[in-house]
Protein backbone atom coordinates (compact mmCIF):
# COMPACT_ATOMS: atom_id res chain seq x y z
CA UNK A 1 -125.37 -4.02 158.23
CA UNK A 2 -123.68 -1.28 156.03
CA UNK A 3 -124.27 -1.06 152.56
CA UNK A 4 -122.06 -3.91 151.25
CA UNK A 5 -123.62 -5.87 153.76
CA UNK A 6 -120.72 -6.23 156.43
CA UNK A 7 -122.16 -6.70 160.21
CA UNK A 8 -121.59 -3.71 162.15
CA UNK A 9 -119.35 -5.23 164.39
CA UNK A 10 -116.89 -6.80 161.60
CA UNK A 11 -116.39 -2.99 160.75
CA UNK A 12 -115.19 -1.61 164.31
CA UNK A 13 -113.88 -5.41 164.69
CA UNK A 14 -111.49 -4.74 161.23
CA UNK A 15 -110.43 -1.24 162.12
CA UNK A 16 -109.57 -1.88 165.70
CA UNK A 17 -107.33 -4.84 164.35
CA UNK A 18 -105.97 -2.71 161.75
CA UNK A 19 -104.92 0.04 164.61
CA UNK A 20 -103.11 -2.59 166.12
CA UNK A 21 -101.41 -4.37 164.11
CA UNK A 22 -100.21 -0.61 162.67
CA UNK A 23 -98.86 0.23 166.04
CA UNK A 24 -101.45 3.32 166.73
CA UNK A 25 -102.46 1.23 169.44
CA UNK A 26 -99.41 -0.06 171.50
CA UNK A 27 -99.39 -3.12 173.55
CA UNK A 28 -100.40 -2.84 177.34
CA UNK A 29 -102.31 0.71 176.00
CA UNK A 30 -106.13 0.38 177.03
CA UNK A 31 -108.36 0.76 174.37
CA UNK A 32 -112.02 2.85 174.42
CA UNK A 33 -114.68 1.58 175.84
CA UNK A 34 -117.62 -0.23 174.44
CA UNK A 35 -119.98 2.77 175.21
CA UNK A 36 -117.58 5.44 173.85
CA UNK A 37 -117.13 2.84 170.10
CA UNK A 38 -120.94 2.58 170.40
CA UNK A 39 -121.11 6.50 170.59
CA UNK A 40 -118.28 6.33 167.65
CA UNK A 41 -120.06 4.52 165.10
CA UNK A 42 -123.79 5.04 165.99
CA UNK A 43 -124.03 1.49 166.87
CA UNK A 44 -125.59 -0.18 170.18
CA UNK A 45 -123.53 -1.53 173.38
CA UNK A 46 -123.97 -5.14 172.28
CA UNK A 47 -122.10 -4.10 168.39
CA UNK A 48 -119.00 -2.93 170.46
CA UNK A 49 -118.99 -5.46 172.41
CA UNK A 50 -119.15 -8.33 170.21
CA UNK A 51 -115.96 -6.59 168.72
CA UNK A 52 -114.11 -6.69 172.05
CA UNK A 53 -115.07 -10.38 172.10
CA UNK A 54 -114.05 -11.32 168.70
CA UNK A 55 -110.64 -9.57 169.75
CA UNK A 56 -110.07 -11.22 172.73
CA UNK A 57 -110.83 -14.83 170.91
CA UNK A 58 -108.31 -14.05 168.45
CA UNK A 59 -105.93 -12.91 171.38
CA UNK A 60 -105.08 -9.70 170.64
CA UNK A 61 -106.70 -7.51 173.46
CA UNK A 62 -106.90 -8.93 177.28
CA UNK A 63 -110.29 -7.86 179.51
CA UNK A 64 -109.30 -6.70 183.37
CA UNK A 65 -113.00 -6.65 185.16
CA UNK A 66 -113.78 -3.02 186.12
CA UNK A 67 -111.02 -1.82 184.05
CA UNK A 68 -111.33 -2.03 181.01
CA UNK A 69 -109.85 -3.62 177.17
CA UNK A 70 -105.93 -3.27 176.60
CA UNK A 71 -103.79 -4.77 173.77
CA UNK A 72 -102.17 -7.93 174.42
CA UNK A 73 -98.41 -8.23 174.35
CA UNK A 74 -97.63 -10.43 171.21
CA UNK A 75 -94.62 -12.96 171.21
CA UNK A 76 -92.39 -12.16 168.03
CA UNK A 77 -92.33 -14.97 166.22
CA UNK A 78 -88.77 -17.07 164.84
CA UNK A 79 -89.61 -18.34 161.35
CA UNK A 80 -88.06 -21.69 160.30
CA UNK A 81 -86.39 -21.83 156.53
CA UNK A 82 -89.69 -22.81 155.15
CA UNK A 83 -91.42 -19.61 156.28
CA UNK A 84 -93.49 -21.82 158.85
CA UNK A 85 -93.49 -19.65 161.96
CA UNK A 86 -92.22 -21.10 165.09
CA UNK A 87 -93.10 -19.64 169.24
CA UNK A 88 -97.16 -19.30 167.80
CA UNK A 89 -99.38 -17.42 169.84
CA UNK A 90 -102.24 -19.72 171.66
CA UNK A 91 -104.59 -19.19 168.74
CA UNK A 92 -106.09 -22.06 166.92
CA UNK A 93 -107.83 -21.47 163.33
CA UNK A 94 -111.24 -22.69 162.15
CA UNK A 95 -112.01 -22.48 158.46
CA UNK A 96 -115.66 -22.90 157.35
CA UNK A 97 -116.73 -23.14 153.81
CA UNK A 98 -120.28 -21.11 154.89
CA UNK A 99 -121.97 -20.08 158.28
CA UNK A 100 -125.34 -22.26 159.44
CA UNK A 101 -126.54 -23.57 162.24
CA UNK A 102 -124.84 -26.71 161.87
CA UNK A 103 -121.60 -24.70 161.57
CA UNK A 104 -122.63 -22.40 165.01
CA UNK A 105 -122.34 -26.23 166.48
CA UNK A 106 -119.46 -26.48 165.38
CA UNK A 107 -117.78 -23.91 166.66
CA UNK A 108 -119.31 -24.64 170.50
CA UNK A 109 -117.69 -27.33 170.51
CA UNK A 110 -114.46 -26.30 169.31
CA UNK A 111 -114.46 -23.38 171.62
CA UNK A 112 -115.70 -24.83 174.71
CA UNK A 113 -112.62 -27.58 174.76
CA UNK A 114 -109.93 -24.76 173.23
CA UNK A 115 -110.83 -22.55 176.26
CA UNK A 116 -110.59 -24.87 178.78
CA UNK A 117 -106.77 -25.39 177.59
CA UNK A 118 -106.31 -21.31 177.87
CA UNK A 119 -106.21 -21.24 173.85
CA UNK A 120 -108.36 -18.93 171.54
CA UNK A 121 -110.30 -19.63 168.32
CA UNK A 122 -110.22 -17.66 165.21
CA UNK A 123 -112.99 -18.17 162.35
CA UNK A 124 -112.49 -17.91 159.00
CA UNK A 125 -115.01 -18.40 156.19
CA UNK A 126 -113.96 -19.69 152.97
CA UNK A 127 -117.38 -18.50 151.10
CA UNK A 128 -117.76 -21.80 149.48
CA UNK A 129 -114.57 -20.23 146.85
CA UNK A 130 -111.38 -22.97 146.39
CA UNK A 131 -109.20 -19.76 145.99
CA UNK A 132 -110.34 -18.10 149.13
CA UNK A 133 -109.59 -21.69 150.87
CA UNK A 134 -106.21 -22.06 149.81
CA UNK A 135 -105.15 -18.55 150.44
CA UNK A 136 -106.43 -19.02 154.33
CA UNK A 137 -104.47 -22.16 154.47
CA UNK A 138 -101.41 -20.33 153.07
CA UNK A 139 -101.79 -17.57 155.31
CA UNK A 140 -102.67 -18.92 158.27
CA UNK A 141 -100.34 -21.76 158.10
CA UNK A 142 -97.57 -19.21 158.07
CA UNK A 143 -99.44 -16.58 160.65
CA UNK A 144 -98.21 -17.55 163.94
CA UNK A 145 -101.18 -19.14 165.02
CA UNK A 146 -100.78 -22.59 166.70
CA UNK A 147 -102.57 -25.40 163.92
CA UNK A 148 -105.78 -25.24 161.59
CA UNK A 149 -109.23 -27.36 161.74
CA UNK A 150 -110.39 -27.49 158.03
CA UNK A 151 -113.90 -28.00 157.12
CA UNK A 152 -112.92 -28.51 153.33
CA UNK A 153 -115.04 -27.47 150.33
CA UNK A 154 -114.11 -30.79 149.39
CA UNK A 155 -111.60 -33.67 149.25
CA UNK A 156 -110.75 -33.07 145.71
CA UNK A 157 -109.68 -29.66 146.41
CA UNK A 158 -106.92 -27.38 147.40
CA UNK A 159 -105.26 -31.26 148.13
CA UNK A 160 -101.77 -30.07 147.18
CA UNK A 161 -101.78 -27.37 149.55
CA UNK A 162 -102.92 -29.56 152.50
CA UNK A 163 -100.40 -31.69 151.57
CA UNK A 164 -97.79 -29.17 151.74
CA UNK A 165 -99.33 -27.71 155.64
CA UNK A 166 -98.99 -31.19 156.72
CA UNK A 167 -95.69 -32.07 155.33
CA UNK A 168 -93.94 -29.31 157.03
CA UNK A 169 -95.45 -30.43 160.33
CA UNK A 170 -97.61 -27.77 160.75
CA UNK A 171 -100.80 -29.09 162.79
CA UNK A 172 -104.11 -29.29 160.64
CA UNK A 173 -107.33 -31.53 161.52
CA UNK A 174 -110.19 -32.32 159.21
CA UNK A 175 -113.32 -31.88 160.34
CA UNK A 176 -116.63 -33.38 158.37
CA UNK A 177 -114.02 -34.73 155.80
CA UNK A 178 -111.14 -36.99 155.51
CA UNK A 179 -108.58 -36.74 152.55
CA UNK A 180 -108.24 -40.46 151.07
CA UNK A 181 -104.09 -40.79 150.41
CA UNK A 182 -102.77 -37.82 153.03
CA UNK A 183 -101.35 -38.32 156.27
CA UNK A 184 -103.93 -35.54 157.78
CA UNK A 185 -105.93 -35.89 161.23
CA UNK A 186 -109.36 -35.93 160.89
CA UNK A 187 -112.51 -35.79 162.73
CA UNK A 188 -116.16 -37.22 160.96
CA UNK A 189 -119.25 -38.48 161.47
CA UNK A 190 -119.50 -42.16 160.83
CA UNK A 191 -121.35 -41.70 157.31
CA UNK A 192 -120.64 -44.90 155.86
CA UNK A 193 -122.75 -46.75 158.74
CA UNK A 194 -125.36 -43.70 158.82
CA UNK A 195 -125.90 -44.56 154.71
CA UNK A 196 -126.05 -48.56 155.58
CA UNK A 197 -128.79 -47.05 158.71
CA UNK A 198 -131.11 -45.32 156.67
CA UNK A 199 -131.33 -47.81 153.51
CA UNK A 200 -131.42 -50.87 155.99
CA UNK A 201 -134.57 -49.25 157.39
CA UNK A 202 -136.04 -48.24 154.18
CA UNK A 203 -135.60 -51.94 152.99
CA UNK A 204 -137.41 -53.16 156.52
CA UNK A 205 -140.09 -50.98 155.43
CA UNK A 206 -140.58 -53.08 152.28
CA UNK A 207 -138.76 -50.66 149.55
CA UNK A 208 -136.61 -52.22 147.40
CA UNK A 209 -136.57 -49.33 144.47
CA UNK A 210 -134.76 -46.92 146.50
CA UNK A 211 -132.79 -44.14 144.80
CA UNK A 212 -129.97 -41.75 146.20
CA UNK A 213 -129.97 -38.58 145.01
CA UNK A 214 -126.60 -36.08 145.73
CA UNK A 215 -126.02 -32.89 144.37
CA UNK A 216 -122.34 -33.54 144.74
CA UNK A 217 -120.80 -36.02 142.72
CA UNK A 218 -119.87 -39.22 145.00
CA UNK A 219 -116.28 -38.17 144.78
CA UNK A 220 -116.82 -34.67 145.23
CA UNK A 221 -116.84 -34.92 149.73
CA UNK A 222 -115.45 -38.34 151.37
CA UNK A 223 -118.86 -37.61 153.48
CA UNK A 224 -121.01 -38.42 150.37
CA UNK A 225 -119.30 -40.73 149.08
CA UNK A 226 -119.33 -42.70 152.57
CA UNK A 227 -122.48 -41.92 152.68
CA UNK A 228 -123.30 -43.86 149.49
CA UNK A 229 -121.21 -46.85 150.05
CA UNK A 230 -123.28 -47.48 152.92
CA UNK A 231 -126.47 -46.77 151.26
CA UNK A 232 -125.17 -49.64 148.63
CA UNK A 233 -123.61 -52.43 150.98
CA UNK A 234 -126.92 -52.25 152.67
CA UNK A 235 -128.90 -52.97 148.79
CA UNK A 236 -126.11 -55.95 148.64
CA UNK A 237 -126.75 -57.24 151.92
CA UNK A 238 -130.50 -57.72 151.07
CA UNK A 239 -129.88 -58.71 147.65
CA UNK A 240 -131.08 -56.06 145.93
CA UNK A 241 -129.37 -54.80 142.62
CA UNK A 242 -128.21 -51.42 142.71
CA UNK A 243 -129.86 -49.69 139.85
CA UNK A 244 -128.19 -46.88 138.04
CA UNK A 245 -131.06 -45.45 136.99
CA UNK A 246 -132.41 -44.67 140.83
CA UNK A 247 -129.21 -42.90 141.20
CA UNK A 248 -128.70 -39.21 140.51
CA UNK A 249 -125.82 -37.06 141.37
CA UNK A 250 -123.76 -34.28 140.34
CA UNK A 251 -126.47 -31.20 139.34
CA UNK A 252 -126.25 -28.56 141.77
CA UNK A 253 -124.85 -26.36 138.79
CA UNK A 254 -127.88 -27.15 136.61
CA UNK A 255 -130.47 -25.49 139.76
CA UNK A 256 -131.49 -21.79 140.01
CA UNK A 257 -133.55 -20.40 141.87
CA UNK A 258 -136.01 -19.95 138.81
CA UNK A 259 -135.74 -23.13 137.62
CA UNK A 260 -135.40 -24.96 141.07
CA UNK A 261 -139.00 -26.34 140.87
CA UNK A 262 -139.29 -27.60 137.34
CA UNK A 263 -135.95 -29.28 137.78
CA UNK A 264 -137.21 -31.12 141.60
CA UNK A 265 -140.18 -31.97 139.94
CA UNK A 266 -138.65 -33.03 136.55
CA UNK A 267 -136.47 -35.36 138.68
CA UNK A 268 -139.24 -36.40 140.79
CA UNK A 269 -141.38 -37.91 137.73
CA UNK A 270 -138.18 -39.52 136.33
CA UNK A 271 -137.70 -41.37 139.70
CA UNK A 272 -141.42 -42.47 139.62
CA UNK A 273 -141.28 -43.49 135.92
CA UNK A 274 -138.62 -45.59 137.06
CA UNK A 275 -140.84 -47.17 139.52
CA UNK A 276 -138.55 -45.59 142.84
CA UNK A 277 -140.62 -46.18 146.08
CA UNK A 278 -138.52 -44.18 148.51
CA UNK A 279 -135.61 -41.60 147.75
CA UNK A 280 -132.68 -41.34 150.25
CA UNK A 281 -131.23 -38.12 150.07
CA UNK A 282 -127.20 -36.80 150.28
CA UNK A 283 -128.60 -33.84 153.05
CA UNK A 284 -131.90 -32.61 154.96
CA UNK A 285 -132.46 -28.91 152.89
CA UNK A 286 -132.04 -31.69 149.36
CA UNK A 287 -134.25 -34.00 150.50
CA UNK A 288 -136.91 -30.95 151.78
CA UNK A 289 -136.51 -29.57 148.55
CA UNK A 290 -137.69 -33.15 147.44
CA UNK A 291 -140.47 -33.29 149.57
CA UNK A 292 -141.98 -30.10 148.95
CA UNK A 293 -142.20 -30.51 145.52
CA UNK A 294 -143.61 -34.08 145.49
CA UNK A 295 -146.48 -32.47 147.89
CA UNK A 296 -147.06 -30.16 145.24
CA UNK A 297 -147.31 -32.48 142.42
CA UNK A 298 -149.38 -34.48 144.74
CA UNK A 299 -147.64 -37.25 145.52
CA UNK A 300 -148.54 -38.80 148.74
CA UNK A 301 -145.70 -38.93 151.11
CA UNK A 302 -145.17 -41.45 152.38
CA UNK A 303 -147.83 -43.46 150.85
CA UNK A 304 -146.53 -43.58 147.35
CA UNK A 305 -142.97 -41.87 148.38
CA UNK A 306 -141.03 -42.34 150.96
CA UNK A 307 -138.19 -39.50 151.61
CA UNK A 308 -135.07 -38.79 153.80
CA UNK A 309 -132.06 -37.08 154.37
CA UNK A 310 -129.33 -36.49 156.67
CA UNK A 311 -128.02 -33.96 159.29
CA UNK A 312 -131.12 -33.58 161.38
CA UNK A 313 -131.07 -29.56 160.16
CA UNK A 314 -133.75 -27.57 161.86
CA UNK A 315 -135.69 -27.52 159.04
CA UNK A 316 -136.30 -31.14 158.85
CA UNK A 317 -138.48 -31.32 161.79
CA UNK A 318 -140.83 -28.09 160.75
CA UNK A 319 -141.01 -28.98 156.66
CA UNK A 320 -144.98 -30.15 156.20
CA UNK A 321 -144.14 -33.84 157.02
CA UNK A 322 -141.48 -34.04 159.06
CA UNK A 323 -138.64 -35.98 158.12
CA UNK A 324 -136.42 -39.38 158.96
CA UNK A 325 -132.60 -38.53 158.80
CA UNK A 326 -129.50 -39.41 160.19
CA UNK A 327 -128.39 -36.57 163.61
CA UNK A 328 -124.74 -36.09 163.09
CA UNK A 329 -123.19 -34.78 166.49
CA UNK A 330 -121.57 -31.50 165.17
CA UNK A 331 -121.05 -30.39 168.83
CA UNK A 332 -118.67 -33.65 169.13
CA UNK A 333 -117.10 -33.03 166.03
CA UNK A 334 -115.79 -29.49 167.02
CA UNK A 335 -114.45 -30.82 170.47
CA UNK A 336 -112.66 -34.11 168.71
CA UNK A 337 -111.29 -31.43 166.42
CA UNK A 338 -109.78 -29.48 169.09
CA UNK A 339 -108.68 -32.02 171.37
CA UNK A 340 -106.76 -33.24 168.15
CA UNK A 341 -105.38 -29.88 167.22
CA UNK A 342 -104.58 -29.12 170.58
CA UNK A 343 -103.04 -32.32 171.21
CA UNK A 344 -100.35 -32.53 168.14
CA UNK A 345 -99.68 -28.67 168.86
CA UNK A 346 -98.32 -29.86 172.59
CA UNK A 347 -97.08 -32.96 172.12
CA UNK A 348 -97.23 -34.53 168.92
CA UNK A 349 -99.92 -36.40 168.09
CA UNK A 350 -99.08 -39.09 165.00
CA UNK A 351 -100.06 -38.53 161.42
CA UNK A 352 -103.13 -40.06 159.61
CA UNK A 353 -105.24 -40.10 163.28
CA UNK A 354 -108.91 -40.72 161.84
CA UNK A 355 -111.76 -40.57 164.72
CA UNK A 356 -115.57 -41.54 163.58
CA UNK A 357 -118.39 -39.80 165.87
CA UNK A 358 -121.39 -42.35 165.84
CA UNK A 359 -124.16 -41.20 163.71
CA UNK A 360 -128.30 -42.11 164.72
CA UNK A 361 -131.29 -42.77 162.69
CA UNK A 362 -134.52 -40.68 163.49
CA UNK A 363 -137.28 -41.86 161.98
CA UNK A 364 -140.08 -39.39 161.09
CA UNK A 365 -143.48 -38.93 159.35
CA UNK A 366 -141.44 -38.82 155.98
CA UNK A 367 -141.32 -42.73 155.15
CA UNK A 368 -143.65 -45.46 155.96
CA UNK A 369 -144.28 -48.89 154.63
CA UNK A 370 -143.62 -49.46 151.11
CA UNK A 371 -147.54 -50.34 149.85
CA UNK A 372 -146.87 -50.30 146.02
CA UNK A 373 -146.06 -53.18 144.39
CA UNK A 374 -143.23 -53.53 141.88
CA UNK A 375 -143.38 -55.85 139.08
């Protein structure tokens, strides 16, 4: 990492682009080799290389075997009146709001079905920043590339601009998240079903006090939201009232790191006070966050609390007691993404296409029978 904490490999990776796209390095010219950038910038092999292979992804450089890396000869693109460009190079976009694991999944799948159609994947990370979004969609849009897959910040967000992309024809897939009144393909994980899944079981386990806790507000992501509707048509099914008072949403501003266990644990007694016997959680790292606390205030869990999330993140099967959730299959989202992208880039895929990937429950040490009564 350098001293603003850029990878190694984003700097040769940014000045090799730069070289390019100035002309100092023509197309069909072959470009050093790894060892000779590694000798360059006092890096190892495996930094140069991961340059060279973020280059090729984004099709800029070809790779002959035993040869070496040359610049790839780039179509000039014809602009349309609306400054969409036309002839696109076989790139496809991705544009994540932040980097995880879950997000590495992603991207597999994505890349392993782009590939196979002779296509090349670009990522792009929106650092969680609305601005930074919509100026990627702007760009990008208008770039040369051949269509975007979105992972929004959020469906309330940047809608105007998505609106616009789509408008104009220009192919763009949702991925996690579905925007409510725009004619946008979109790829997500059947949350409404994984909600009604995880309260359903909850209530089988004899909890009828069951709060949902989001750090979102339920508008904030269609996936919460969904998420929540289930968790309440399940509560309806089974009779049982949906108490305001079990649900809390909308406080990820109000957390710090200081103050991150005083709130948990504020929220924690409230919940109890309010005689909650299991807490279903909008994600896995909220409802650890949960769980670790209530061990340190010594709550029994799941004797006196039962807790889980959603996502089955790594970190929900190594936390102290490991916990239920719903698996999402992110691999399967990336690929449905592509196939869609792909697919209205070639031949025209219609408008408002919305495909659900099945969610499952996994049911961990985290919740148990309900043995408290409620009066």
């Amino acid at each position: 990492m350098t001293v603003d904490n850029k990878p190694l490999y984003k700097v040769i990776l940014d000045e090799l682009k730069s070289k390019i796209e100035e002309g100092q390095y023509a197309p069909e010219q072959q470009l050093p080799t790894e060892i000779e950038l590694a000798e360059q910038y006092g890096v190892s092999r495996i930094t140069s290389k991961r340059a060279f292979i973020e280059l090729e992804r984004e099709g800029l450089i070809y790779r002959k075997r035993g040869s070496g890396s040359y610049v790839k000869e780039q179509k000039v693109p014809n602009r349309t009146h609306d400054g969409v460009i036309q002839n696109a190079s076989p790139i496809i976009s991705m544009i994540l709001p932040y980097l995880a694991t879950n997000e590495l999944d992603y991207i597999k799948g994505a890349t392993d079905y782009i590939d196979s159609k002779g296509y090349y994947l670009s990522i792009h990370n929106s650092d969680w920043s609305k601005d930074k979004e919509k100026n990627l969609l702007s760009k990008l849009s208008k770039s040369g590339i051949c269509g975007i897959i979105l992972y929004p910040l959020s469906t309330i967000s940047n809608v105007e601009v998505v609106n616009a992309i789509c408008s104009n024809g220009y192919p763009i897939v949702t991925v996690d998240q579905y925007f409510d009144r725009l004619k946008v393909n979109s790829v997500v994980s059947d949350n409404y079903n994984g909600g009604y899944m995880l309260a359903s079981r909850l209530i089988e386990l004899g909890h009828e006090r069951i709060a949902f806790v989001s750090s979102v507000s339920i508008e904030y992501r269609s996936s919460v939201r969904d998420r929540y509707l289930g968790y309440c048509q399940a509560l309806k099914d089974h009779q049982i009232p949906i108490d305001p008072e079990l649900i809390f949403t909308d406080f990820y501003r109000d957390v710090t790191e200081k103050n991150s266990k005083q709130f948990y644990k504020a929220m924690l007694a409230r919940l109890q006070s309010h005689k909650a016997t299991a807490i279903q959680a909008e994600h896995d790292l909220l409802a650890v966050e949960l769980l670790k606390n209530g061990l340190e205030l010594g709550i029994d869990i799941p004797g006196q609390l039962s807790i889980a999330g959603f996502d089955d993140d790594e970190v929900s099967r190594h936390v102290e007691v490991p916990l239920t959730t719903i698996a999402q299959d992110f691999y399967e989202l990336g690929r449905k993404a592509a196939e869609l992208i792909i697919s209205a880039n070639e031949s025209g895929s219609p408008e408002n296409v919305k495909i659900k990937v099945p969610v499952r429950l996994i049911e961990r040490q985290s919740t148990g029978i309900c043995s408290i009564t409620v009066e």
